[in-house]
N, C-alpha and C. Protein backbone atom coordinates (compact mmCIF):
# COMPACT_ATOMS: atom_id res chain seq x y z
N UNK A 1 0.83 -1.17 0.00
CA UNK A 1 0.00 0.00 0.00
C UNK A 1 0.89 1.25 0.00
N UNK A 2 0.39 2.23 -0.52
CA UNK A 2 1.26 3.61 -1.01
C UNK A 2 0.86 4.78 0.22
N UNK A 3 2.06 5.21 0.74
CA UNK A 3 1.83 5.90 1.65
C UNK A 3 0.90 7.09 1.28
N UNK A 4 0.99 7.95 2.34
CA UNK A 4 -0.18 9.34 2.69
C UNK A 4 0.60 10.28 1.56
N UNK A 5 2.33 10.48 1.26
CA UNK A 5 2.94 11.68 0.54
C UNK A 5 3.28 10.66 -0.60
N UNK A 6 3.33 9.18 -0.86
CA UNK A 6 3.34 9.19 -1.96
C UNK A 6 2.20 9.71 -2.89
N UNK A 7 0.87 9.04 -2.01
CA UNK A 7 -0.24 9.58 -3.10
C UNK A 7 -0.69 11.06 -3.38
N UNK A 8 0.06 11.74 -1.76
CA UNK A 8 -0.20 13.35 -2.80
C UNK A 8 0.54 14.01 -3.62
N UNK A 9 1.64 12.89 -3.70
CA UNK A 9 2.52 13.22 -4.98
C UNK A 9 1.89 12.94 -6.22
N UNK A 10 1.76 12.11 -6.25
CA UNK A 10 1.02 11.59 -7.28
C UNK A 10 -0.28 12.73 -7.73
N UNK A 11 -1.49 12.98 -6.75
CA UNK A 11 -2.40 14.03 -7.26
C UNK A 11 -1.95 15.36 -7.75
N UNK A 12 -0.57 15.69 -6.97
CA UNK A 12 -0.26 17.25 -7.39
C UNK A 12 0.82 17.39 -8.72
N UNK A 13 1.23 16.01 -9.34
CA UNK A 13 1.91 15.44 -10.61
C UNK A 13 0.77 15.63 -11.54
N UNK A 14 -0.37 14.65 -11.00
CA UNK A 14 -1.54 14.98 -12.02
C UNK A 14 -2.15 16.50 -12.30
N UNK A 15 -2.48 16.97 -11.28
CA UNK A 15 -2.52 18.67 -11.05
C UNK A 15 -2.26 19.26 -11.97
N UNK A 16 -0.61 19.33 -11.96
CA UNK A 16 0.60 20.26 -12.92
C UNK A 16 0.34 19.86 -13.59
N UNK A 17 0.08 18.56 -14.33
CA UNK A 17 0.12 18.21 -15.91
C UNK A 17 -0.88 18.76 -16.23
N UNK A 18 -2.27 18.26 -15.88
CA UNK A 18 -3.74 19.27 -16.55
C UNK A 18 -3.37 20.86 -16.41
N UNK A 19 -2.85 21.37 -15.83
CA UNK A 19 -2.43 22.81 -15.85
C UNK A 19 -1.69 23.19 -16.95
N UNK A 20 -0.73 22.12 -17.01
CA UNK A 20 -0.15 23.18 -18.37
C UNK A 20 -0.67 22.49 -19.24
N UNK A 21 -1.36 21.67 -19.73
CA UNK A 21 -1.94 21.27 -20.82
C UNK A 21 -3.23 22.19 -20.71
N UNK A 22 -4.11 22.68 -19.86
CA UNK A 22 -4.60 23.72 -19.95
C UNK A 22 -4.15 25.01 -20.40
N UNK A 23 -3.12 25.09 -19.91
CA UNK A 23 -1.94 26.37 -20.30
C UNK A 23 -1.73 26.02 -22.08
N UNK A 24 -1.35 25.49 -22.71
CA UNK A 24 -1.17 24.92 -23.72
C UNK A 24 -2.38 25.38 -24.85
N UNK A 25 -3.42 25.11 -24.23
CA UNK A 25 -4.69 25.15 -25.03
C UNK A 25 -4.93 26.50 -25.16
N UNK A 26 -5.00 27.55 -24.28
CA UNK A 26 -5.19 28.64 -23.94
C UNK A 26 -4.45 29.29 -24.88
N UNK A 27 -3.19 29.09 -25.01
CA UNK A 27 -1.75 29.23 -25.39
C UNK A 27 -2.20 29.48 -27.20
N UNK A 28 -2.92 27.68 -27.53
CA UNK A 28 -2.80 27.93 -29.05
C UNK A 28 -4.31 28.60 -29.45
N UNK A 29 -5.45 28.79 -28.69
CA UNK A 29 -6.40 29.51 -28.65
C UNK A 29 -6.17 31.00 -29.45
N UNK A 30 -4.93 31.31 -29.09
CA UNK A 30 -4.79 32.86 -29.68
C UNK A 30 -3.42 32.87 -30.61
N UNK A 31 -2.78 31.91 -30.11
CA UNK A 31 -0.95 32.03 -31.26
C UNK A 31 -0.77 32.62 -32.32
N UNK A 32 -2.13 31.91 -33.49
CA UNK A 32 -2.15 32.37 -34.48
C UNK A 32 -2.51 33.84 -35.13
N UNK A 33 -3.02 34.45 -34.21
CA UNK A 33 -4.01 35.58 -35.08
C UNK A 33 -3.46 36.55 -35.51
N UNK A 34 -3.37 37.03 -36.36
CA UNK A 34 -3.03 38.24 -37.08
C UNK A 34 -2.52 39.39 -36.66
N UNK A 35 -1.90 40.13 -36.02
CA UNK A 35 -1.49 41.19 -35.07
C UNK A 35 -0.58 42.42 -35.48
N UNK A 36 -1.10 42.54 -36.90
CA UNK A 36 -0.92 43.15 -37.66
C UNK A 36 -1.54 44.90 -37.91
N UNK A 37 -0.95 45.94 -38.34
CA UNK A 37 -2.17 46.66 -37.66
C UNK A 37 -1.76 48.34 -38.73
N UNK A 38 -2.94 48.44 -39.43
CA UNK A 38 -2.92 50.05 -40.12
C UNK A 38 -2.46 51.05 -39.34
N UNK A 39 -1.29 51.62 -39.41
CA UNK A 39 -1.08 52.97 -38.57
C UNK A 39 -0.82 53.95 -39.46
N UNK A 40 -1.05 55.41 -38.92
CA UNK A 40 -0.61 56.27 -39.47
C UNK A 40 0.24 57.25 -38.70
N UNK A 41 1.54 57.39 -39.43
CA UNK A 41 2.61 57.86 -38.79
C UNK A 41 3.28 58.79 -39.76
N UNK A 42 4.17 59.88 -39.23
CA UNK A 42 4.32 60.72 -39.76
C UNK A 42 5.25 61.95 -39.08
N UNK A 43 6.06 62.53 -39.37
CA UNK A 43 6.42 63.51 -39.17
C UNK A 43 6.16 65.04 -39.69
N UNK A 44 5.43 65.87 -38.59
CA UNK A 44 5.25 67.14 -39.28
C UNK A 44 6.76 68.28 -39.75
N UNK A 45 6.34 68.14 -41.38
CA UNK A 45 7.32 68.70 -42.15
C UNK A 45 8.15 70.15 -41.52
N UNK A 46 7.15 71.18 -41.29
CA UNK A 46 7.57 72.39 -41.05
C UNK A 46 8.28 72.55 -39.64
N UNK A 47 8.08 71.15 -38.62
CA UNK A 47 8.80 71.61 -37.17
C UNK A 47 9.76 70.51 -37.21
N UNK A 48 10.56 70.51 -37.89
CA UNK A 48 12.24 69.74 -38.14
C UNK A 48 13.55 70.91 -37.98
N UNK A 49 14.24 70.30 -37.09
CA UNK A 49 14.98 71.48 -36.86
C UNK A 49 16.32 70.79 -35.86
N UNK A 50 17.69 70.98 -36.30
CA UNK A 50 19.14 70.68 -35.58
C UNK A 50 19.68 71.58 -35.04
N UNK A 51 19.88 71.41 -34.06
CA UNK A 51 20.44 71.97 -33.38
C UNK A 51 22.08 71.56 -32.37
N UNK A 52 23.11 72.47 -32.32
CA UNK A 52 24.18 71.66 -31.73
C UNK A 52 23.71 71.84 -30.07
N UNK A 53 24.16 70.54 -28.83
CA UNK A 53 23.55 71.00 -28.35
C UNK A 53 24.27 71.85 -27.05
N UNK A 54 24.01 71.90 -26.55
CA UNK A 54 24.91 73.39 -25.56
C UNK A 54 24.20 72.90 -23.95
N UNK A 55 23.99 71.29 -23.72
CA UNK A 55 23.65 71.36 -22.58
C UNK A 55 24.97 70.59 -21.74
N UNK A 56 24.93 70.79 -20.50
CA UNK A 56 25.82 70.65 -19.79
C UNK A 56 26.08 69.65 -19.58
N UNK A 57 25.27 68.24 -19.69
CA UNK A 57 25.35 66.77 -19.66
C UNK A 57 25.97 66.17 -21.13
N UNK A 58 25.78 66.84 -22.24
CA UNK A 58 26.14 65.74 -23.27
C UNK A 58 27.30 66.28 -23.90
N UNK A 59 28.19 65.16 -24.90
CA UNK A 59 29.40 65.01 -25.15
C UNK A 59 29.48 67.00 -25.75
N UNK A 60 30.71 67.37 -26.44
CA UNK A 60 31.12 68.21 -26.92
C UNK A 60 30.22 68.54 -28.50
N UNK A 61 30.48 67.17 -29.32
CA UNK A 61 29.79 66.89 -30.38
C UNK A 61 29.06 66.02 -30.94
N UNK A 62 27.72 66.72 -30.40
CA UNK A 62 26.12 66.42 -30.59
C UNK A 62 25.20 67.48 -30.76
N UNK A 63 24.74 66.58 -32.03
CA UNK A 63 23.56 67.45 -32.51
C UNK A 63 21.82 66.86 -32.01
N UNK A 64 21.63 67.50 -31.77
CA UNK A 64 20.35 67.53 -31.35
C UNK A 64 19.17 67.63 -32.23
N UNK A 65 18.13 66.52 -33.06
CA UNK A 65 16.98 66.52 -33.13
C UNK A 65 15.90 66.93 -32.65
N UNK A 66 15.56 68.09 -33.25
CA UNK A 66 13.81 68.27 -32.95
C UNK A 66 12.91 68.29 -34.11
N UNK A 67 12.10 67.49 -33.38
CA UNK A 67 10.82 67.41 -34.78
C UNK A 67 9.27 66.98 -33.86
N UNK A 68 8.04 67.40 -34.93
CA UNK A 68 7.01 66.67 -33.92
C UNK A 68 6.14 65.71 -35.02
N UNK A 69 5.44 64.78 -34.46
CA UNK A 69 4.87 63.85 -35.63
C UNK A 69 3.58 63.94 -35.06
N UNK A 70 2.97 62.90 -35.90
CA UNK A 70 1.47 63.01 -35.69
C UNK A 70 1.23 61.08 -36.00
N UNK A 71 0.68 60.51 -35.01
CA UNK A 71 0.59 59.06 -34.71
C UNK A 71 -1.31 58.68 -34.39
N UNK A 72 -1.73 57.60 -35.34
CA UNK A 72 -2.96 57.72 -35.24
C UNK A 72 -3.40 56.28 -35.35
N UNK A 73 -3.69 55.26 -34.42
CA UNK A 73 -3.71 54.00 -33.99
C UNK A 73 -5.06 53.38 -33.26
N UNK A 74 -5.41 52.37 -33.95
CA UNK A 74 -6.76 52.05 -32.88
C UNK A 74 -5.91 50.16 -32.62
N UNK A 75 -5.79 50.19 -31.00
CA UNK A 75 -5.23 49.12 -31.11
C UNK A 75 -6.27 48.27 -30.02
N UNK A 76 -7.90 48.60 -30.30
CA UNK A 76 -8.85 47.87 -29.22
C UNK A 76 -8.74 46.16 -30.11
N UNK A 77 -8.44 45.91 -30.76
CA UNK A 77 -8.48 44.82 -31.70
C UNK A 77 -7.27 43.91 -31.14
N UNK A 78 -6.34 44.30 -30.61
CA UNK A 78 -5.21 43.57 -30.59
C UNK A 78 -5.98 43.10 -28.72
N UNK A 79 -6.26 43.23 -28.15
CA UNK A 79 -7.11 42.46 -26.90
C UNK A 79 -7.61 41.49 -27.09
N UNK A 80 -7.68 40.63 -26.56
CA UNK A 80 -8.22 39.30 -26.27
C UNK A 80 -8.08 38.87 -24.93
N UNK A 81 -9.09 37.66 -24.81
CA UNK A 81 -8.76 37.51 -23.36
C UNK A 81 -7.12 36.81 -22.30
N UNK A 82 -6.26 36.86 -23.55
CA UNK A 82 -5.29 36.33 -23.54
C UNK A 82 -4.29 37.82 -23.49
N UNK A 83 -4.55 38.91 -23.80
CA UNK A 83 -3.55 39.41 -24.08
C UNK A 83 -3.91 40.53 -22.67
N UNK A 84 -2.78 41.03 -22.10
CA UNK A 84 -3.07 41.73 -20.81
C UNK A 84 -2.82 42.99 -20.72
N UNK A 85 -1.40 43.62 -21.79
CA UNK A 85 -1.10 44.84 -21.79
C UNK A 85 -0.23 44.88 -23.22
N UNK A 86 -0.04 46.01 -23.44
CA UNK A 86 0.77 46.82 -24.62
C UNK A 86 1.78 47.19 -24.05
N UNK A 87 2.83 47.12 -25.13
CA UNK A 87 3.85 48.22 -24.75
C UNK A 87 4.20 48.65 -26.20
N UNK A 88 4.27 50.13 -26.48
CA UNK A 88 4.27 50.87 -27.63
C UNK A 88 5.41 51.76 -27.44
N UNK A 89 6.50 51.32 -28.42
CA UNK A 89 7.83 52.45 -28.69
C UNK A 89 7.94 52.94 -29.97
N UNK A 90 8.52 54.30 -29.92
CA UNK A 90 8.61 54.67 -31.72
C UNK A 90 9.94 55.13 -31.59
N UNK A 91 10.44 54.37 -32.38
CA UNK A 91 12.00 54.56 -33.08
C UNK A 91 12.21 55.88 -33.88
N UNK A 92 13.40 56.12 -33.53
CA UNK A 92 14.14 57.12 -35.16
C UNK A 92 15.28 55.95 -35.52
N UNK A 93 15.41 55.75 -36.57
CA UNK A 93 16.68 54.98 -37.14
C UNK A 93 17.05 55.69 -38.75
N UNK A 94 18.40 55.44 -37.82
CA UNK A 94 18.91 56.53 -39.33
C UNK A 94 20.42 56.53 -39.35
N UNK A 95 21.25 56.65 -40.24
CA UNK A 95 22.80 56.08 -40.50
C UNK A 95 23.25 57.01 -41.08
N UNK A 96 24.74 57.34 -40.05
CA UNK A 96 25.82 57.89 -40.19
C UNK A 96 27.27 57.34 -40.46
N UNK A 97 28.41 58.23 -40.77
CA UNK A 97 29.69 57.63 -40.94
C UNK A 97 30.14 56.52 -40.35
N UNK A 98 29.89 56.71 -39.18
CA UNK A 98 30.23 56.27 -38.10
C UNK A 98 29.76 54.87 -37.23
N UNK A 99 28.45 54.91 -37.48
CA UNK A 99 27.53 53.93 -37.42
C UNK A 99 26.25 53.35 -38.77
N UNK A 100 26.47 52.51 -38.59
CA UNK A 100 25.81 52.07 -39.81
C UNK A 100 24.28 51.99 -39.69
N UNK A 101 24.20 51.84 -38.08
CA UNK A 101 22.31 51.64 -37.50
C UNK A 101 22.69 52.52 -36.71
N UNK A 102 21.82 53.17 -36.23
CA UNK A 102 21.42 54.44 -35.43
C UNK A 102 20.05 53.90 -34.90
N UNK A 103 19.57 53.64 -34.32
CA UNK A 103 18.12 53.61 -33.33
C UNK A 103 17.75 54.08 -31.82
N UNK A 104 16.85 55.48 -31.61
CA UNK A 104 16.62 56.02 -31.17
C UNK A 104 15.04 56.10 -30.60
N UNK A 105 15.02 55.39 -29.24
CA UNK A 105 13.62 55.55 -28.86
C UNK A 105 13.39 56.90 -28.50
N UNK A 106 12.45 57.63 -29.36
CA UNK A 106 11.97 58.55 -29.17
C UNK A 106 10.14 59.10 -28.01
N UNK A 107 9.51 57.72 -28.10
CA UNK A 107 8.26 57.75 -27.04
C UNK A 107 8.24 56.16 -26.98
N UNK A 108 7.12 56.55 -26.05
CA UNK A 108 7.26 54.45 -25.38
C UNK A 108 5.66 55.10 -24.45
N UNK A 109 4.85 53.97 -24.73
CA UNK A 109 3.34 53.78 -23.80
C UNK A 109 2.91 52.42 -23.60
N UNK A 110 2.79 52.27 -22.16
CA UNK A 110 2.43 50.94 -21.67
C UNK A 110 0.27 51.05 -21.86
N UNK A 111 -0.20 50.65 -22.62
CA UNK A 111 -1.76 50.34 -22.49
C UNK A 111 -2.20 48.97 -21.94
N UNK A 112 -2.95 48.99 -20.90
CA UNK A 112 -3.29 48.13 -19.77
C UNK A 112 -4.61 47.53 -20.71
N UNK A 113 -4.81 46.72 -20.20
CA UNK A 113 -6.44 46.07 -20.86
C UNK A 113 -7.32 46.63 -19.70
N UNK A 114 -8.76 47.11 -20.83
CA UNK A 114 -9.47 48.79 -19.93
C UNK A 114 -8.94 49.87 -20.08
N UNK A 115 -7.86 49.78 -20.75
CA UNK A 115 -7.52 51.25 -20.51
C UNK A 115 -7.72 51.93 -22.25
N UNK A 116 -7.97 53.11 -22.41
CA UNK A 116 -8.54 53.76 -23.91
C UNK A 116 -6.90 53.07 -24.75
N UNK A 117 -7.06 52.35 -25.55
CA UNK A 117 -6.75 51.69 -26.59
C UNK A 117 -6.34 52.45 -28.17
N UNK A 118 -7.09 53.86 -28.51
CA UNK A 118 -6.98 54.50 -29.79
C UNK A 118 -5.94 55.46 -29.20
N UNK A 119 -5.10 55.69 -29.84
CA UNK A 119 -4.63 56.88 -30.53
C UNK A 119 -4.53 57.97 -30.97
N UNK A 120 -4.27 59.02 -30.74
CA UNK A 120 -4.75 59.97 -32.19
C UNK A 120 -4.18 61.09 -31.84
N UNK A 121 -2.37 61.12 -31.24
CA UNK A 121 -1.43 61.71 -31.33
C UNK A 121 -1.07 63.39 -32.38
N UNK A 122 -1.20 64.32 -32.32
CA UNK A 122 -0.99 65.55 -33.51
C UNK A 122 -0.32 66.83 -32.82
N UNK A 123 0.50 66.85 -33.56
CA UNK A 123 1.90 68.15 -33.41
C UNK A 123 2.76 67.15 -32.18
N UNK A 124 2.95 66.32 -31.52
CA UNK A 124 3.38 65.64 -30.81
C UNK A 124 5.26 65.84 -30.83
N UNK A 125 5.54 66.28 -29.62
CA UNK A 125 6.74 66.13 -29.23
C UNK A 125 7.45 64.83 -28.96
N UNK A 126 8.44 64.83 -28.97
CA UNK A 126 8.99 63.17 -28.86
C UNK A 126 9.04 63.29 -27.34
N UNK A 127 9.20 62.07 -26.09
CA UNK A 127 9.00 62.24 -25.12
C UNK A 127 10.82 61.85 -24.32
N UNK A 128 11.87 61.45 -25.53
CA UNK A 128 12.78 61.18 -25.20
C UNK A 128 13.67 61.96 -26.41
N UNK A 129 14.78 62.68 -25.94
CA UNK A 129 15.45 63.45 -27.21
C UNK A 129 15.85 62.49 -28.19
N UNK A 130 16.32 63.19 -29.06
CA UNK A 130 17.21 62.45 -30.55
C UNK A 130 18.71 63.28 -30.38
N UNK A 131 19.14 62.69 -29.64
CA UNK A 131 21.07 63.26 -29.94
C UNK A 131 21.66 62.43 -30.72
N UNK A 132 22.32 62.74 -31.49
CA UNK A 132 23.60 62.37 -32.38
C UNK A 132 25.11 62.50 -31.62
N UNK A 133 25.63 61.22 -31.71
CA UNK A 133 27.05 61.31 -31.10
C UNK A 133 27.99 61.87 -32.07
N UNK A 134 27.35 62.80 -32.80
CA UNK A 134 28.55 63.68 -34.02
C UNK A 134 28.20 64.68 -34.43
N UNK A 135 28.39 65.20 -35.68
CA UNK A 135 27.73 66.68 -36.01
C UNK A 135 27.54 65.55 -37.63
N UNK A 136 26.18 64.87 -37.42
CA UNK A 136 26.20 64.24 -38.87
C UNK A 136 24.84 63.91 -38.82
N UNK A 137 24.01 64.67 -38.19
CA UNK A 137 22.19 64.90 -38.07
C UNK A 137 21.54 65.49 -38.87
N UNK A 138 22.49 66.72 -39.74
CA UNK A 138 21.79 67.69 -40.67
C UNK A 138 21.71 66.96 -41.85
N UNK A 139 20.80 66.85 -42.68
CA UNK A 139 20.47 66.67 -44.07
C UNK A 139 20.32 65.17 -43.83
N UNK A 140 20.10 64.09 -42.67
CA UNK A 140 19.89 63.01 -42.82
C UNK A 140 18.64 62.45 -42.91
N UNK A 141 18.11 61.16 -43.61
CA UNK A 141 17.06 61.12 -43.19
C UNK A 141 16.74 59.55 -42.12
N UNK A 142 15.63 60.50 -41.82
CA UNK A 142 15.32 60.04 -40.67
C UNK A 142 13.96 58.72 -40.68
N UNK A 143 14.10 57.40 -40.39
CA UNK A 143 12.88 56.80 -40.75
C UNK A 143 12.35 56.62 -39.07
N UNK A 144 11.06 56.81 -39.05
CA UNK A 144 9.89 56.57 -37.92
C UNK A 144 9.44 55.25 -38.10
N UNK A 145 9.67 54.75 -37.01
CA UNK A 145 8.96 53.08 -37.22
C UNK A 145 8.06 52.80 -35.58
N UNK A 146 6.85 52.47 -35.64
CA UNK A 146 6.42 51.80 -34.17
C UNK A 146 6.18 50.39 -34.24
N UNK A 147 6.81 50.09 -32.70
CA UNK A 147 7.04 48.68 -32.65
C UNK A 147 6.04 48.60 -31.42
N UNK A 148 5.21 47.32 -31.09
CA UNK A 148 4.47 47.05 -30.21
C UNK A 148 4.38 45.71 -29.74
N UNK A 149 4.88 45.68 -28.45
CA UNK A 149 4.94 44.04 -27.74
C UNK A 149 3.68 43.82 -27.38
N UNK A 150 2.76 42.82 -27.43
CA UNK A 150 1.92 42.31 -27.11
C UNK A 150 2.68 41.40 -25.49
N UNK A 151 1.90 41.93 -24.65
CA UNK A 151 2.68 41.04 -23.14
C UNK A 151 1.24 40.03 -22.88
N UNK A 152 1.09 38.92 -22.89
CA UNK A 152 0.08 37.55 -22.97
C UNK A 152 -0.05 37.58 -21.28
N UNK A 153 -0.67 36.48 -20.89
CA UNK A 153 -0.93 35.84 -20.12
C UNK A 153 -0.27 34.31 -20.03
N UNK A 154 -0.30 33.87 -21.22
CA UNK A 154 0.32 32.57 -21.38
C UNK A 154 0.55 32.63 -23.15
N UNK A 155 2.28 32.18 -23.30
CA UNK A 155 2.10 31.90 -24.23
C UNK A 155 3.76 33.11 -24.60
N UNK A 156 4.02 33.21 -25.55
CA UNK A 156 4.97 33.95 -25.88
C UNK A 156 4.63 35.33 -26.58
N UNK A 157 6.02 36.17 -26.55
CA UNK A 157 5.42 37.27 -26.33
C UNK A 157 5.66 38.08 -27.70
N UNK A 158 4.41 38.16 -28.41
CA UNK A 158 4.93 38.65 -29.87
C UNK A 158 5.05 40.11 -30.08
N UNK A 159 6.22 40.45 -30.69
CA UNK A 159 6.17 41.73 -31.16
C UNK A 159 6.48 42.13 -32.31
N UNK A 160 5.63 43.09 -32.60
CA UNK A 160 5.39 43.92 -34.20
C UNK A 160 5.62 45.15 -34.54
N UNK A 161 5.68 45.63 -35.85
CA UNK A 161 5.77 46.51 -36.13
C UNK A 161 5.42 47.11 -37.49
N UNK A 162 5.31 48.73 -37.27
CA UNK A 162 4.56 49.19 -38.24
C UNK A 162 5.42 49.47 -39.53
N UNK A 163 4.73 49.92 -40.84
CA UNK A 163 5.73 50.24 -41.96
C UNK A 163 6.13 51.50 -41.60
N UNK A 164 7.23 51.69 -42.29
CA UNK A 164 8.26 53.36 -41.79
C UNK A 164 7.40 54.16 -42.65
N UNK A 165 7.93 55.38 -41.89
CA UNK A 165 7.46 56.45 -42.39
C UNK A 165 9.00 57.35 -42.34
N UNK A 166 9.32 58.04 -43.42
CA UNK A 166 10.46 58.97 -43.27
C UNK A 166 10.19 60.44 -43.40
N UNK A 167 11.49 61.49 -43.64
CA UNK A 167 11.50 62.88 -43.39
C UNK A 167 12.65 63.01 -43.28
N UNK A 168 13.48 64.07 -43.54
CA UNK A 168 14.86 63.96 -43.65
C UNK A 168 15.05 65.97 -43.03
N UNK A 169 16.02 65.61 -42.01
CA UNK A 169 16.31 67.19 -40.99
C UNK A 169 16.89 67.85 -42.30
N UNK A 170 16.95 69.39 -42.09
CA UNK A 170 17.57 70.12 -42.56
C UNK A 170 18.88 69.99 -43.04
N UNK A 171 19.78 70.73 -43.76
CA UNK A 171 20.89 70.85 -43.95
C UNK A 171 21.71 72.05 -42.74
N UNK A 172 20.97 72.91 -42.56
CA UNK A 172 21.40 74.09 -41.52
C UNK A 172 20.94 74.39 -40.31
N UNK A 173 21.82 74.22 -39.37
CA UNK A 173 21.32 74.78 -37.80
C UNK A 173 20.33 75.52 -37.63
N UNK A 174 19.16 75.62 -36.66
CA UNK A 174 18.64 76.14 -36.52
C UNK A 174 18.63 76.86 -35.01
């Protein structure tokens, strides 16, 4: 006869297994779906502007990006009962002498499930600067891309992204 902790070994073996085979199901319930998503992104033309920058924290030679865009997203579709939160970053990537990739998070938003889901971003400041570790910012261009992690409940954690949008800074200080 099987003792008192063999057999609750045994029930809490069985336990874990229906759990993640529950986990599993749950898992391929949503894996597949499409998470793909129309955005509109953009940089407004007329507020692009370099500047060297003259603050007391950064290197000698850096130029400084300013620009504002306009971001317009409905992401109530990407929810399910599987999916729990967003996380939304928008890149600058753009190549110099020096470096061949340049990528620059310029904003980042965590959206909770319940929480307003659309978009609809205009004249928008970036919420993190664009410095250049050189004086090689003017006349470049600049591509805008948003990337968005889907964070699950179970299951792995996919992330996407939108088609670029470009704009290219000035040639002269402003």
């Amino acid at each position: 006869m099987n003792s008192v902790l063999s057999r609750l070994n045994a029930v809490f073996a069985f336990s874990v297994s229906v759990l993640a085979v529950l986990t599993l199901c749950c898992f391929m319930s949503t894996a597949f779906r499409d998470r793909s998503l129309e955005i509109q992104l953009g940089a407004d033309e007329g507020k692009l502007h370099v500047k060297k920058s003259k603050e007391f924290h950064s290197l000698p030679k850096t130029d400084l990006g300013e620009f504002t865009y306009h971001l317009a997203a409905n992401f109530t579709d990407m929810f399910d009962w599987n999916i729990k939160q967003l996380f939304l970053y928008l890149v600058a990537e753009y190549e110099t002498s020096n470096n061949v990739v340049n990528q620059v998070v310029v904003w980042d938003k965590i959206i909770q499930r319940g929480d307003t889901s659309v978009l609809n971003l205009k004249n928008y400041l970036p919420k993190y600067r664009l410095f250049d570790d050189g004086h090689e910012l003017r006349g470049k261009e600049v591509t805008l891309r948003l990337y968005w992690n889907l964070i699950p409940l179970a299951g792995h954690l996919p992330a996407t992204r939108s088609k670029p949008s470009t704009f290219v800074f000035p040639l002269k200080y402003s």
